[in-house]
Every structure is written in structure tokens, then in C-alpha cells.
C-alpha atoms as a PDB file:
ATOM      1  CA  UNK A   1     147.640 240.283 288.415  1.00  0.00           C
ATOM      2  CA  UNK A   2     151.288 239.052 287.404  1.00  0.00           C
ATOM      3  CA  UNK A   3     152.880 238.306 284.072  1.00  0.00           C
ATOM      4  CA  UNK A   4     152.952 234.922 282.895  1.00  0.00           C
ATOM      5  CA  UNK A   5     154.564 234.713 279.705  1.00  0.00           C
ATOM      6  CA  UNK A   6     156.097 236.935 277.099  1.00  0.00           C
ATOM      7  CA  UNK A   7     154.415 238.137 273.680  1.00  0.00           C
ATOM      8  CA  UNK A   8     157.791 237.938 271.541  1.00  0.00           C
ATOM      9  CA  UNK A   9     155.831 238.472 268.250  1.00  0.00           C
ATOM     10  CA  UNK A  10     153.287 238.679 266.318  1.00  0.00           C
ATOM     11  CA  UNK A  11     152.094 237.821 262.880  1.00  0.00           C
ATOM     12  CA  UNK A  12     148.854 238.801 260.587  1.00  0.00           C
ATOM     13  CA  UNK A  13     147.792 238.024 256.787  1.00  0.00           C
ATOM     14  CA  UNK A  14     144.811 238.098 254.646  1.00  0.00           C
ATOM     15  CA  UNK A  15     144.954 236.177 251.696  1.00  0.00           C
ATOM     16  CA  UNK A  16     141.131 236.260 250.656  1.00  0.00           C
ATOM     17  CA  UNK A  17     141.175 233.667 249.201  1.00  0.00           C
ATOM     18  CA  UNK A  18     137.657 231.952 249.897  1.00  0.00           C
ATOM     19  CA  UNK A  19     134.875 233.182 252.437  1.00  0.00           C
ATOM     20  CA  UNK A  20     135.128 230.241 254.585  1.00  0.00           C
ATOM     21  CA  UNK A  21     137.870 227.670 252.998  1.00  0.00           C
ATOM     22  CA  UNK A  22     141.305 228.672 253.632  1.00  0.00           C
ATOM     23  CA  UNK A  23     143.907 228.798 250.737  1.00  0.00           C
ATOM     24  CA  UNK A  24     144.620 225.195 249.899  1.00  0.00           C
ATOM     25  CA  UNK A  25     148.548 224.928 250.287  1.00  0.00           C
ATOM     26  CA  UNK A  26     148.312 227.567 253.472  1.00  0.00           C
ATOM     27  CA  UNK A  27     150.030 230.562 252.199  1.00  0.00           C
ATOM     28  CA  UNK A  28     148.208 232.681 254.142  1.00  0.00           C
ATOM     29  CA  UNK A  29     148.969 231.354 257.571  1.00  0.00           C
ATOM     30  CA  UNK A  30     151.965 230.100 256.704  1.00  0.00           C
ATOM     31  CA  UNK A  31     152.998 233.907 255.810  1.00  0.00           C
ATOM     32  CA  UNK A  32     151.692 234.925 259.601  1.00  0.00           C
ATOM     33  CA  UNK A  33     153.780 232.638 260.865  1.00  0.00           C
ATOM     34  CA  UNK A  34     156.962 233.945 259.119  1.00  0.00           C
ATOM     35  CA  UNK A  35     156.165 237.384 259.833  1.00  0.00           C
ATOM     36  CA  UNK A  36     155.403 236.763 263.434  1.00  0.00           C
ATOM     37  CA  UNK A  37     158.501 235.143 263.789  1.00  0.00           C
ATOM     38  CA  UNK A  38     160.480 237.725 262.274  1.00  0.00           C
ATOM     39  CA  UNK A  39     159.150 240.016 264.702  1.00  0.00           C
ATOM     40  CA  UNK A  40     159.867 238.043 267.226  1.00  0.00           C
ATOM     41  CA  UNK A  41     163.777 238.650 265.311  1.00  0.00           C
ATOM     42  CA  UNK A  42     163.466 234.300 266.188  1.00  0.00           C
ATOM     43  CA  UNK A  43     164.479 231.693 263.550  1.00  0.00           C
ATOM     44  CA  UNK A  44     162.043 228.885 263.065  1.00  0.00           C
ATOM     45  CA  UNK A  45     164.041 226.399 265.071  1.00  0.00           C
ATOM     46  CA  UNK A  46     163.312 228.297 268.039  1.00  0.00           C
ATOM     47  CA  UNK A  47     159.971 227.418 267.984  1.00  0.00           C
ATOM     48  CA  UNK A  48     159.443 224.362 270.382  1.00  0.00           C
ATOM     49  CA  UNK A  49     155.061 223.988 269.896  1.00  0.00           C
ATOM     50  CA  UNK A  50     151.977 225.139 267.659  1.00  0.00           C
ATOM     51  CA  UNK A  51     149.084 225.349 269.028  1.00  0.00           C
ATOM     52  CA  UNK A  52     147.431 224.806 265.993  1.00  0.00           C
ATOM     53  CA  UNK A  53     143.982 226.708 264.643  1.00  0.00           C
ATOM     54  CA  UNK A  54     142.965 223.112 264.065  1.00  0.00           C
ATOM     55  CA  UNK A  55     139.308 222.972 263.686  1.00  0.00           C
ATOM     56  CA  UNK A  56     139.188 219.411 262.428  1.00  0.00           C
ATOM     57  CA  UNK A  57     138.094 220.303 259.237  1.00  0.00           C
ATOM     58  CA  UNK A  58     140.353 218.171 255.685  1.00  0.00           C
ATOM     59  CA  UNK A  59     140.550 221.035 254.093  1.00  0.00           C
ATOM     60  CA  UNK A  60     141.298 223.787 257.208  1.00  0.00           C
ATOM     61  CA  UNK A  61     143.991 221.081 259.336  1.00  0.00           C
ATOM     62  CA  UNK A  62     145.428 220.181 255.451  1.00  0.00           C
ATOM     63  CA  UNK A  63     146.392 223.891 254.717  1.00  0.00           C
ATOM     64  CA  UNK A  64     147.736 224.220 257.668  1.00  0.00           C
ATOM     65  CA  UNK A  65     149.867 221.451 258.316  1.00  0.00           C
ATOM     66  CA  UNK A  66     151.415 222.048 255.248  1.00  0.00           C
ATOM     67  CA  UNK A  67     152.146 225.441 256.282  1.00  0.00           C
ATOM     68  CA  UNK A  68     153.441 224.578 259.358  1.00  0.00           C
ATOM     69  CA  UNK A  69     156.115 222.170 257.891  1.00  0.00           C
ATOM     70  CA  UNK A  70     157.136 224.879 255.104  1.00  0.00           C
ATOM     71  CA  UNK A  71     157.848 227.239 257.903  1.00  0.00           C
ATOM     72  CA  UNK A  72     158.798 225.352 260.466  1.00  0.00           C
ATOM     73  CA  UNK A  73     159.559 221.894 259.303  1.00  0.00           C
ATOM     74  CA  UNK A  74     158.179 218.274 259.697  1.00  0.00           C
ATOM     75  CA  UNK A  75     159.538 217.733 263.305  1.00  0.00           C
ATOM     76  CA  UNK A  76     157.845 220.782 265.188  1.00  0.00           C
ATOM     77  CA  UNK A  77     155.391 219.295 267.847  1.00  0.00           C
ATOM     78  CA  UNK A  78     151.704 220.224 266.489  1.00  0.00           C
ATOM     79  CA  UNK A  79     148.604 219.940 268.687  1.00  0.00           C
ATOM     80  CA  UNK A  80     144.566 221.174 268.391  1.00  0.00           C
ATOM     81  CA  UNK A  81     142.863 221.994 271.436  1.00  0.00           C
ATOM     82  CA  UNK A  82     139.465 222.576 269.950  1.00  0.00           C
ATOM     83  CA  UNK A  83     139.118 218.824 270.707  1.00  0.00           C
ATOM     84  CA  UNK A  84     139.063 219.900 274.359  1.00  0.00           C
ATOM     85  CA  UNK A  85     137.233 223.514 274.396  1.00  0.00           C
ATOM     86  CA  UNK A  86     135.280 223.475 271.087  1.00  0.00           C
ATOM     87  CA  UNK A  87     135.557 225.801 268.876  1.00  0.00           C
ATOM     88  CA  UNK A  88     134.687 229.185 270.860  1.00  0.00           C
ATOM     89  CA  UNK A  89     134.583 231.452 267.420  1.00  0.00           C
ATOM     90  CA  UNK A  90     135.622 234.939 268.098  1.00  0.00           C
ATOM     91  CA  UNK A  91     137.191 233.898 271.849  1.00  0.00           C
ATOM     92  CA  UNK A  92     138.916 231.294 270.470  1.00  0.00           C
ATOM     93  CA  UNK A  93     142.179 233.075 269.850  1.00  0.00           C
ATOM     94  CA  UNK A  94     142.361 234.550 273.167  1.00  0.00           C
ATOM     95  CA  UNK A  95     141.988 230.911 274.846  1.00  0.00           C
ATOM     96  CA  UNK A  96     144.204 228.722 272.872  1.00  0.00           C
ATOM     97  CA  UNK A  97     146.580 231.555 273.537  1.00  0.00           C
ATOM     98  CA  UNK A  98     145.910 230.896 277.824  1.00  0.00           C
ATOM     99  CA  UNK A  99     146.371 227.400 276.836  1.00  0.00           C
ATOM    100  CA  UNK A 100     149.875 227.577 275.125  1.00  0.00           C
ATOM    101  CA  UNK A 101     150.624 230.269 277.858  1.00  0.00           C
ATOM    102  CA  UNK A 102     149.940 227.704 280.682  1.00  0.00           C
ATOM    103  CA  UNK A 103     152.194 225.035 278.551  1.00  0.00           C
ATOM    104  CA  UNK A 104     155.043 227.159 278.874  1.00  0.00           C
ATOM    105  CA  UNK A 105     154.601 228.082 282.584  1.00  0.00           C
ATOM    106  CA  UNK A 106     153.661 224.642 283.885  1.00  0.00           C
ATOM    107  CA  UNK A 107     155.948 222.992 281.024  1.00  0.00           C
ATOM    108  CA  UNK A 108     153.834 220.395 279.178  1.00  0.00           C
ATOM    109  CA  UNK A 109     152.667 220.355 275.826  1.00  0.00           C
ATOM    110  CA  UNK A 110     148.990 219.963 274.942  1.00  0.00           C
ATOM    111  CA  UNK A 111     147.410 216.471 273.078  1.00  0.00           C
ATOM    112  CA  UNK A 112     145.121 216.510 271.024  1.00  0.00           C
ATOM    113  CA  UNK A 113     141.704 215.117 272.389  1.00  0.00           C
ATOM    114  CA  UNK A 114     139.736 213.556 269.890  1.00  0.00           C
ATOM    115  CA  UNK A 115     142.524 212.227 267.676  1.00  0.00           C
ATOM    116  CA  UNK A 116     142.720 208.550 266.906  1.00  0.00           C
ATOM    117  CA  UNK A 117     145.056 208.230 264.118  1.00  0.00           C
ATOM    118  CA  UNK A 118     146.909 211.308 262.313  1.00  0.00           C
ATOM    119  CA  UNK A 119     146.529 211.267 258.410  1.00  0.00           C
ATOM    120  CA  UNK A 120     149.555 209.047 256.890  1.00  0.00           C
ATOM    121  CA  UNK A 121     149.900 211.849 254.416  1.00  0.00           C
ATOM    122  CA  UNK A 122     150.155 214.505 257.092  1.00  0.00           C
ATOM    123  CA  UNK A 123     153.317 216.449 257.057  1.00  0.00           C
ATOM    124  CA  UNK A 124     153.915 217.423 260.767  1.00  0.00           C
ATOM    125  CA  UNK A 125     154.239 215.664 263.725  1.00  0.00           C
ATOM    126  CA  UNK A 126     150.519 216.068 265.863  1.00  0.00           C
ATOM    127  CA  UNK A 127     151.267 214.720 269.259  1.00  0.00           C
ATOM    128  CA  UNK A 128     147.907 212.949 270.287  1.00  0.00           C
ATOM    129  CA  UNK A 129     148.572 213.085 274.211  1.00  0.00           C
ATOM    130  CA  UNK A 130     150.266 215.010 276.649  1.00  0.00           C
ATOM    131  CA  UNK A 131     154.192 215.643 276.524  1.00  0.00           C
ATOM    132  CA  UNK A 132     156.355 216.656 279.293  1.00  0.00           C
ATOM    133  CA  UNK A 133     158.636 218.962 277.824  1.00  0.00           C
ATOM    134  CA  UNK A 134     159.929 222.304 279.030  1.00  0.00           C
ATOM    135  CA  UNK A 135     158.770 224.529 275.893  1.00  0.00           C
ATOM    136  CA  UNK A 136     160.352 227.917 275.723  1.00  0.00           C
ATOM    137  CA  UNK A 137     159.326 229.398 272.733  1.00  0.00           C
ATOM    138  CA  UNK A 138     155.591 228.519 271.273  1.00  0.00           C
ATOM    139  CA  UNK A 139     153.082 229.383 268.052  1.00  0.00           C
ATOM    140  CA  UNK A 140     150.039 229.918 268.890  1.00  0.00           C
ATOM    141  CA  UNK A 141     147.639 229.962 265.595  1.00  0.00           C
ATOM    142  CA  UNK A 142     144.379 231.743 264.930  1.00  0.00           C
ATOM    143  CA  UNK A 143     142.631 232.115 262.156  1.00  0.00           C
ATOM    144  CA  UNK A 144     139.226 233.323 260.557  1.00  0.00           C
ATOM    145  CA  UNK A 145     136.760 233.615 257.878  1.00  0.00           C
ATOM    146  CA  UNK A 146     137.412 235.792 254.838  1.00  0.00           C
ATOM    147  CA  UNK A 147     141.608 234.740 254.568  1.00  0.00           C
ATOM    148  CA  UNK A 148     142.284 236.422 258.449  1.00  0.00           C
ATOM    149  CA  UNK A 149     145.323 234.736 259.943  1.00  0.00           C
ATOM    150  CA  UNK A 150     146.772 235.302 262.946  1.00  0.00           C
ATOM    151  CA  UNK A 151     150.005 233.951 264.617  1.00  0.00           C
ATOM    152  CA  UNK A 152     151.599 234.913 268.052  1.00  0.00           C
ATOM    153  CA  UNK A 153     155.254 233.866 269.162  1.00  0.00           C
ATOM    154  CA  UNK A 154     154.980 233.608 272.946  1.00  0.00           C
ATOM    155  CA  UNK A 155     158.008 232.852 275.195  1.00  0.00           C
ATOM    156  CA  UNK A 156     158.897 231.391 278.850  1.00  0.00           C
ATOM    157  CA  UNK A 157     159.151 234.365 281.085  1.00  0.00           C
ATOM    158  CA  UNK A 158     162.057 235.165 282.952  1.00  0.00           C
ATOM    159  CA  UNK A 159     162.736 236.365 286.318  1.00  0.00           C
ATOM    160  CA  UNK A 160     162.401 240.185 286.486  1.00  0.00           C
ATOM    161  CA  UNK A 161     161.595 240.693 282.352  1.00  0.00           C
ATOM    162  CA  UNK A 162     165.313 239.755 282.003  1.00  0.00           C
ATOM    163  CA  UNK A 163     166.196 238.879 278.550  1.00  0.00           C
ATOM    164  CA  UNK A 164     167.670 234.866 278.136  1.00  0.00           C
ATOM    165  CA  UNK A 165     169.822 233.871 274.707  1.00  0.00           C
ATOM    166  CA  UNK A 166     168.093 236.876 272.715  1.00  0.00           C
ATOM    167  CA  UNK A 167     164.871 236.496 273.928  1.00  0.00           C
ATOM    168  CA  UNK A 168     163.165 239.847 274.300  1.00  0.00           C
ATOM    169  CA  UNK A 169     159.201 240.519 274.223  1.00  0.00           C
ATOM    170  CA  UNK A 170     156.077 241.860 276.282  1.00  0.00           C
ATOM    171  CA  UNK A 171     154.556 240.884 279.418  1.00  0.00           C
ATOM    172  CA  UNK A 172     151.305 239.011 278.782  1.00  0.00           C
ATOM    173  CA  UNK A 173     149.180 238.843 281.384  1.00  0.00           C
ATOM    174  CA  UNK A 174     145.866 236.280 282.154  1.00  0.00           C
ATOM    175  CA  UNK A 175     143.430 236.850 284.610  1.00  0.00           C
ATOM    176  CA  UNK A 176     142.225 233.363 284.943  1.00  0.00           C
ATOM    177  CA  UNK A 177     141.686 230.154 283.460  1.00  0.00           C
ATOM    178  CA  UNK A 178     137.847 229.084 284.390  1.00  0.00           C
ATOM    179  CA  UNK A 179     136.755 229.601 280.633  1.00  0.00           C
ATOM    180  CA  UNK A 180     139.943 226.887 279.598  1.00  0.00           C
ATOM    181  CA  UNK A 181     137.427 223.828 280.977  1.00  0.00           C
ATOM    182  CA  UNK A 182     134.221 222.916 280.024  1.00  0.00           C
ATOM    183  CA  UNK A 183     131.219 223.779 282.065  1.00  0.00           C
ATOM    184  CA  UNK A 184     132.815 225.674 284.132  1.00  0.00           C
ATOM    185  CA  UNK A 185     134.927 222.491 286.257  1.00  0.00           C
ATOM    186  CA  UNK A 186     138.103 224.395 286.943  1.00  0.00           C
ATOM    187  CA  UNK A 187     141.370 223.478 286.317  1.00  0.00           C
ATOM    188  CA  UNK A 188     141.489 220.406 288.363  1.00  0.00           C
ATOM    189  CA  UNK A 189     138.700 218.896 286.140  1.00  0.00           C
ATOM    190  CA  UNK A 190     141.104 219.286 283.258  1.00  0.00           C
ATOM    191  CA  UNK A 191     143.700 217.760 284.802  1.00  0.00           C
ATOM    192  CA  UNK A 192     141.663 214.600 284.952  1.00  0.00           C
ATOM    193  CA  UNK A 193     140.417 215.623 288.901  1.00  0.00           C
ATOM    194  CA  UNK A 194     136.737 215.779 288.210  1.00  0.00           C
ATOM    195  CA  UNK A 195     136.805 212.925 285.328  1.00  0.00           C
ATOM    196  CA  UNK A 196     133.443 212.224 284.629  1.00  0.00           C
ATOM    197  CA  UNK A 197     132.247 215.352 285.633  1.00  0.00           C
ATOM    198  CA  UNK A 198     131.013 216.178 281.811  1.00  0.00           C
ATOM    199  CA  UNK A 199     129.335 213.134 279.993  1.00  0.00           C
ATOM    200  CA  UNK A 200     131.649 212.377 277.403  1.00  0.00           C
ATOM    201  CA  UNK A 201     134.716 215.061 278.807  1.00  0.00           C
ATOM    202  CA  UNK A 202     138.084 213.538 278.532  1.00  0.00           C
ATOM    203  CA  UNK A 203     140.535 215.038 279.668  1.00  0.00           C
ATOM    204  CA  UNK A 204     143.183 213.312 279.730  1.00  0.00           C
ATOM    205  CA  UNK A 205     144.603 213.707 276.284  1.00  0.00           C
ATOM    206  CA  UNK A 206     145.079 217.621 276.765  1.00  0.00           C
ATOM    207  CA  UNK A 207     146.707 218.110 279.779  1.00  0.00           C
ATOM    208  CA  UNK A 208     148.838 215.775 281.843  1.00  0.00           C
ATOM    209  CA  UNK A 209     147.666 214.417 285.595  1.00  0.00           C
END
């Protein structure tokens, strides 16, 4: 087992507002954000992806967004992987979390399968394929039923835990990345490899060949 990423921070609300509909201009997640980045001790422009909670849903992806650009801002790259694993319900948080963990080591951002056109009226920038970038600093979001947000800061890791421009945080550690692809096709299969392996699996819009 070796570290693959750092935890820098982490963030949690509950707003309550609604059983299953989040609050409608995001101040609960947008309030797990700010307090994951403050323990992070990171200022927003740090923050170089979100892996959004985005379950495709107006009024969920809405609140959000407009979260995101309060804390963060307009430009911030913004991506849902859902499109690519589903929704996995109470696993989900740990996954996307692997995912934006693997975009920092292998240094790509995610796309967002699925996604045709972004709403005109959408505040943040969602990035609808792949990007190679070199992210250091990401926001992974999760959130749940009842108001229960959850944000983690996670960070490039460095050689030997060594801190880099203020960057300090906690090993994180992933055993594997089988349950990242669909029926069970590996890594390769995301990458585009085994195309055609799933009936109606693409690929190709969440992580670059």
C-alpha cells in the first residue's frame, strides 16, 4: 500500500433544509466548501478542480453550481462523474474521491460523460471532456439526503510527505481502482482500451486515452 495523495481538508454542513431537495441557492454545500478549505488554511484560488456531487438532477446541479461560483468563482473547472459510474449512493463519496485522487496523480481532469450542452444560465465552467492539466489542489464534493454535505480538499503528494508552497495535509491511501469502471473492465476499459466492452459505456469523455 503507498500514499497517493494528500487529505489537506475537510469540510461538513447540515442545513436541513428538505429531505431530499437540497437548499435552493446551495448554502449548505457551499458552507462545506468554505470550511473545508479553511482547514485546509488554502484560499479558494488554490483550488484547481471540483469534482462535483453532480447527480444530474435541475434542482441538485443548480444549487450547487451556484455554490461553487460563490466560493470559488465562475472560472474553477467543474466536472460530474456520475455520468461515468452512476450514482453508487452511500459509496459514492469514497469513489469520486479515487477519481479526483487519480486526476491529481496521473494529472488530467475528469469530463463529464453524458453532457451535451451546459445550461446557458449556469454559473461555472463544466468541462464536458477530458483536460490535460497538472491539478494540484482539488474539491471533491459529496453530499446526501436530509441537508448532509460533505467537501474534501485533496492535494498532489510530494516526495517524502514534504510540504510544497504551504501545502501541508494527510496521507490518503487507495487500495485499488476496479470499482472506478463499470462491470468490473479495469482501468484500461476506462481509458477507452476495452471500448465497447459495456453496451452503451463511453468512456472517452471521463478520462483521457
Amino acid at each position: 500500500v503507498r500514499s497517493r495523495a494528500r487529505l489537506l481538508g475537510a469540510g461538513t454542513s447540515a442545513d436541513a433544509w428538505n429531505a431530499t431537495a437540497p437548499h435552493p441557492d446551495g448554502h449548505g454545500a457551499a458552507l462545506a466548501m468554505q470550511r473545508a478549505l479553511r482547514d485546509a488554511g488554502l484560499e479558494p484560488g488554490r483550488v484547481d478542480h471540483v469534482n462535483a456531487h453532480g447527480t444530474g438532477t435541475p434542482l441538485g446541479d443548480k444549487a450547487e453550481a451556484l455554490a461553487i461560483a460563490r466560493v470559488l468563482g465562475a472560472q474553477t473547472p467543474v466536472s460530474s462523474v456520475k455520468g461515468a459510474i452512476g450514482h453508487c449512493i452511500a459509496a459514492a463519496g469514497a469513489l469520486e474521491a479515487a477519481v479526483s485522487v487519480a486526476s491529481l496523480e496521473r494529472g488530467f481532469l475528469p469530463g463529464t460523460l453524458g453532457l451535451e450542452d451546459a445550461d446557458e444560465a449556469c454559473p461555472v465552467r463544466v468541462l464536458k471532456h477530458p483536460e490535460q492539466e497538472s491539478p494540484q489542489v482539488v474539491i471533491s464534493n459529496s453530499f446526501g439526503f436530509g441537508g448532509q454535505n460533505c467537501s474534501l480538499v485533496l492535494g498532489l503528494l510530494v516526495a517524502e510527505f514534504v510540504a510544497v508552497d504551504g501545502l501541508v495535509g494527510r496521507p490518503v491511501f487507495i487500495g485499488g481502482v476496479g470499482l472506478l469502471c463499470p462491470a468490473g473492465i479495469g482501468p484500461d476499459g476506462a481509458r477507452g482500451v476495452g471500448y465497447g466492452a459495456v453496451p452503451g459505456f463511453r468512456a472517452r469523455n471521463f478520462v483521457p486515452d
